[in-house]
N, C-alpha and C. Protein backbone atom coordinates (compact mmCIF):
# COMPACT_ATOMS: atom_id res chain seq x y z
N UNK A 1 8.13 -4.77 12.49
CA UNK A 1 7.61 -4.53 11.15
C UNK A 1 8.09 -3.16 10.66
N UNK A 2 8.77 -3.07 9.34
CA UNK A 2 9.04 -1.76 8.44
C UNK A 2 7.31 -1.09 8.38
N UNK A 3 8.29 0.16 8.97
CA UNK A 3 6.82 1.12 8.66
C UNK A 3 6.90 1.97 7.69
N UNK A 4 6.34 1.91 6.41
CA UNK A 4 6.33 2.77 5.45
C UNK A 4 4.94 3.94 5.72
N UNK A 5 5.39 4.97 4.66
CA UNK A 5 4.44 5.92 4.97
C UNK A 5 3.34 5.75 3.68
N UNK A 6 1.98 5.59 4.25
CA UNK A 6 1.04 5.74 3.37
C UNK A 6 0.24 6.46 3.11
N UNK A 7 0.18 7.19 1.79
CA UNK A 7 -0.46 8.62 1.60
C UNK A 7 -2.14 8.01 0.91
N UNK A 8 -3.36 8.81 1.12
CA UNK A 8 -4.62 8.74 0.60
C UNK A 8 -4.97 9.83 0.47
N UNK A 9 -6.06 9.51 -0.54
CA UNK A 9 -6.65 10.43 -1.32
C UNK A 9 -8.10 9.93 -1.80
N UNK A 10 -8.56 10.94 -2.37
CA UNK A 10 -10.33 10.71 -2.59
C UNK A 10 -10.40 10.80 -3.91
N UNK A 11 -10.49 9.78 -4.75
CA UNK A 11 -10.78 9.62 -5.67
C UNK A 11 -12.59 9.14 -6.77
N UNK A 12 -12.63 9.65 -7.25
CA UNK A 12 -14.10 9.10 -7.94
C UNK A 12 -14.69 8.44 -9.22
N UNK A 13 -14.87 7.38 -9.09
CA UNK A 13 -15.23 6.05 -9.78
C UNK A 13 -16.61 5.96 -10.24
N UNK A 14 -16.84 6.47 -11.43
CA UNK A 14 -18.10 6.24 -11.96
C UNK A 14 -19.35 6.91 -11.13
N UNK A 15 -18.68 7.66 -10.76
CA UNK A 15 -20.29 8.95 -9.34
C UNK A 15 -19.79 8.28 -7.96
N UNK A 16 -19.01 7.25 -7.64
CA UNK A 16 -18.76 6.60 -6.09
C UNK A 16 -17.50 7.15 -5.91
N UNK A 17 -17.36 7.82 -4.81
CA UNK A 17 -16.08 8.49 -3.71
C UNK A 17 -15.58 7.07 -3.11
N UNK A 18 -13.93 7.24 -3.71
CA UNK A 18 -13.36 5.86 -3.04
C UNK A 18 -11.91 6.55 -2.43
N UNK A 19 -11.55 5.87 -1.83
CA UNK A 19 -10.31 6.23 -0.99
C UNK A 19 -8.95 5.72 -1.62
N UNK A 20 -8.34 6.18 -2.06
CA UNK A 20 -7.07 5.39 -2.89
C UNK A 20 -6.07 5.48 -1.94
N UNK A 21 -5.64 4.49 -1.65
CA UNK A 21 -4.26 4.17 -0.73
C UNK A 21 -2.48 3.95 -1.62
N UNK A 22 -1.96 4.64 -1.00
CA UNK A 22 -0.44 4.39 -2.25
C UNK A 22 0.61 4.72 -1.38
N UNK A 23 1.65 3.81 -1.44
CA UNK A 23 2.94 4.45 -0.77
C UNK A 23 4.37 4.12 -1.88
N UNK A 24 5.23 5.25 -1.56
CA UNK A 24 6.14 5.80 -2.23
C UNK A 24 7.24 4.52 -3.08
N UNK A 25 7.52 3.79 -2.13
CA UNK A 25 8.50 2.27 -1.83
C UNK A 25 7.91 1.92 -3.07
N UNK A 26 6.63 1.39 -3.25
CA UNK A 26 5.44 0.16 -4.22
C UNK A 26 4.46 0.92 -4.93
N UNK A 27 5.41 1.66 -6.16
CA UNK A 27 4.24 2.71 -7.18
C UNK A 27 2.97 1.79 -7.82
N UNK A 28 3.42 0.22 -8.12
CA UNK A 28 2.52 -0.69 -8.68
C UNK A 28 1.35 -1.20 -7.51
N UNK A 29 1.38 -0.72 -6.30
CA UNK A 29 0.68 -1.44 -4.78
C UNK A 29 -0.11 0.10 -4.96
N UNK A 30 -1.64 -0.01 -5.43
CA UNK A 30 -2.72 0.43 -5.15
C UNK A 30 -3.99 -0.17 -4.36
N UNK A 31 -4.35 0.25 -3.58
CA UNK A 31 -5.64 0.47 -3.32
C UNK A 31 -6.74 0.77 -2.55
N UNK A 32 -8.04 0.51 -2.93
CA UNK A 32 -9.32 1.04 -2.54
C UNK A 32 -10.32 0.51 -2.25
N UNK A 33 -10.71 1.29 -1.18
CA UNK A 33 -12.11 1.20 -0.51
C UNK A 33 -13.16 2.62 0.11
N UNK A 34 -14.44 2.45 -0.09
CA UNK A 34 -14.65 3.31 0.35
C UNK A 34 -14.79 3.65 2.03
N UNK A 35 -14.00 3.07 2.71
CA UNK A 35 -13.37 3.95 4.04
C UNK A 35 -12.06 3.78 4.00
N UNK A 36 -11.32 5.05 4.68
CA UNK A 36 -10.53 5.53 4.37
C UNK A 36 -9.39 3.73 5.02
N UNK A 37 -9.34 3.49 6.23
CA UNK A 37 -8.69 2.36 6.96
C UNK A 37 -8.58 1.57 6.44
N UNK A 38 -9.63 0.90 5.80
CA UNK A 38 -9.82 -0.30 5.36
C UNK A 38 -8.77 -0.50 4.00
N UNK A 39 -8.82 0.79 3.22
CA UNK A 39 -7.92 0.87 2.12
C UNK A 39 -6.25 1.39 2.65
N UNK A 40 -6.67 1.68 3.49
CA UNK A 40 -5.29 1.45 4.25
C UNK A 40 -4.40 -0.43 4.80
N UNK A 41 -5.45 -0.31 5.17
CA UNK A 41 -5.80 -1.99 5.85
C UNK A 41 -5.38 -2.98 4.55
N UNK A 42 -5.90 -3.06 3.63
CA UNK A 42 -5.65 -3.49 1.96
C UNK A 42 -4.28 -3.17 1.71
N UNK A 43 -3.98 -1.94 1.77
CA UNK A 43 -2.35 -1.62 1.55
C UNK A 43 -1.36 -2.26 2.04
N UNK A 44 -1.41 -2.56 3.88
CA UNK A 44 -1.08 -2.92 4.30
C UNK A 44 -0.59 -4.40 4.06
N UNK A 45 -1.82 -5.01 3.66
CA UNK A 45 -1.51 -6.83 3.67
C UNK A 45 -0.65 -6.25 2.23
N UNK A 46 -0.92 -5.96 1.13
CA UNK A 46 -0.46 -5.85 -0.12
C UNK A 46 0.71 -5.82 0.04
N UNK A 47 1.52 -5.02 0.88
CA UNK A 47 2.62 -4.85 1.31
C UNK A 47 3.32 -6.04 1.80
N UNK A 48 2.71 -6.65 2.81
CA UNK A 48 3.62 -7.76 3.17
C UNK A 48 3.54 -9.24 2.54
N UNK A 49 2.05 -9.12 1.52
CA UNK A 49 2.63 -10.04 0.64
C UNK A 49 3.75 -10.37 -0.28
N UNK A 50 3.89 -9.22 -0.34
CA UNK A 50 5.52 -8.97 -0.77
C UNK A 50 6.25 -8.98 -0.32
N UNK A 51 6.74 -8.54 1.38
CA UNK A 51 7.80 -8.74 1.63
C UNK A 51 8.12 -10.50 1.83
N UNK A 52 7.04 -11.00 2.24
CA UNK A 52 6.83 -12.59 2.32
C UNK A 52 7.63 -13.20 0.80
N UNK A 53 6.73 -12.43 -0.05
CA UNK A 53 7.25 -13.24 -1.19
C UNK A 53 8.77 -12.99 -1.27
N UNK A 54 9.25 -11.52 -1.27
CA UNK A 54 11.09 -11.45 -1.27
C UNK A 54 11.70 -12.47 -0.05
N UNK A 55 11.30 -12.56 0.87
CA UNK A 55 11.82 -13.34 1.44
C UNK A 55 12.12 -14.98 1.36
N UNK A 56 10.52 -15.17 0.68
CA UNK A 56 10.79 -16.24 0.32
C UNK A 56 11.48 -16.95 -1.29
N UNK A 57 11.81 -15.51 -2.17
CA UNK A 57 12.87 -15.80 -2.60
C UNK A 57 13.99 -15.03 -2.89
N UNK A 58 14.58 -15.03 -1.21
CA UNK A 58 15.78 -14.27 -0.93
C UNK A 58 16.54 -13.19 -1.98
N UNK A 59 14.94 -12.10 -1.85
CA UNK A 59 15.13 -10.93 -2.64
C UNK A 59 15.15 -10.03 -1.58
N UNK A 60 15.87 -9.03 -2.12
CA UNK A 60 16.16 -7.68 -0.72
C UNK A 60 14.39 -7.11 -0.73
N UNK A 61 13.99 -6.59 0.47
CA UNK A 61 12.80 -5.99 0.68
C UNK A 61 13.39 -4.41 0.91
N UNK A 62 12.77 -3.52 0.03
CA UNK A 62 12.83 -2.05 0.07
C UNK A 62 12.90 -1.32 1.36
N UNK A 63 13.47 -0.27 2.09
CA UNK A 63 13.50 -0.09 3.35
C UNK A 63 12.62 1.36 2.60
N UNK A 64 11.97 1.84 3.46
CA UNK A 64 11.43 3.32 3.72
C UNK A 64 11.90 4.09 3.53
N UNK A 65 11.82 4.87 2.31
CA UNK A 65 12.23 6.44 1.85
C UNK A 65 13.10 6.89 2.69
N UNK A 66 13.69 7.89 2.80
CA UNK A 66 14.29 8.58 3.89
C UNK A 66 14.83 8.20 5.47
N UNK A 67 14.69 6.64 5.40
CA UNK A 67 15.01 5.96 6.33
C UNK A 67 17.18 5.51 6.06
């Protein structure tokens, strides 16, 4: 599996502290939960629903910044 790097941050939603997940590759692939993993965890699948989907229509999948 491509390992991209995923950056978080603490963001706040109406008085609730949420965790925003984002990586560099997928500016449109946000998101959140309030623990930090889990919105990691979310990122994660988000991510390979996409590469699933390029693959399944034999679109190039983005390789990792600086890779």
């Amino acid at each position: 599996m491509i390992e991209f790097k995923i950056t978080t941050s603490v963001i706040n939603d109406d008085g609730q502290d949420l965790f925003e997940a984002r990586v560099a590759e997928f500016p449109h692939l946000i998101d959140y939960h309030e623990d930090e993993q889990e919105a990691i965890a979310l990122l994660t699948e988000s991510i390979e629903c996409v590469r699933q989907d390029c693959a399944e229509r034999n679109n190039p999948f983005p390789i990792p910044i600086g890779n």
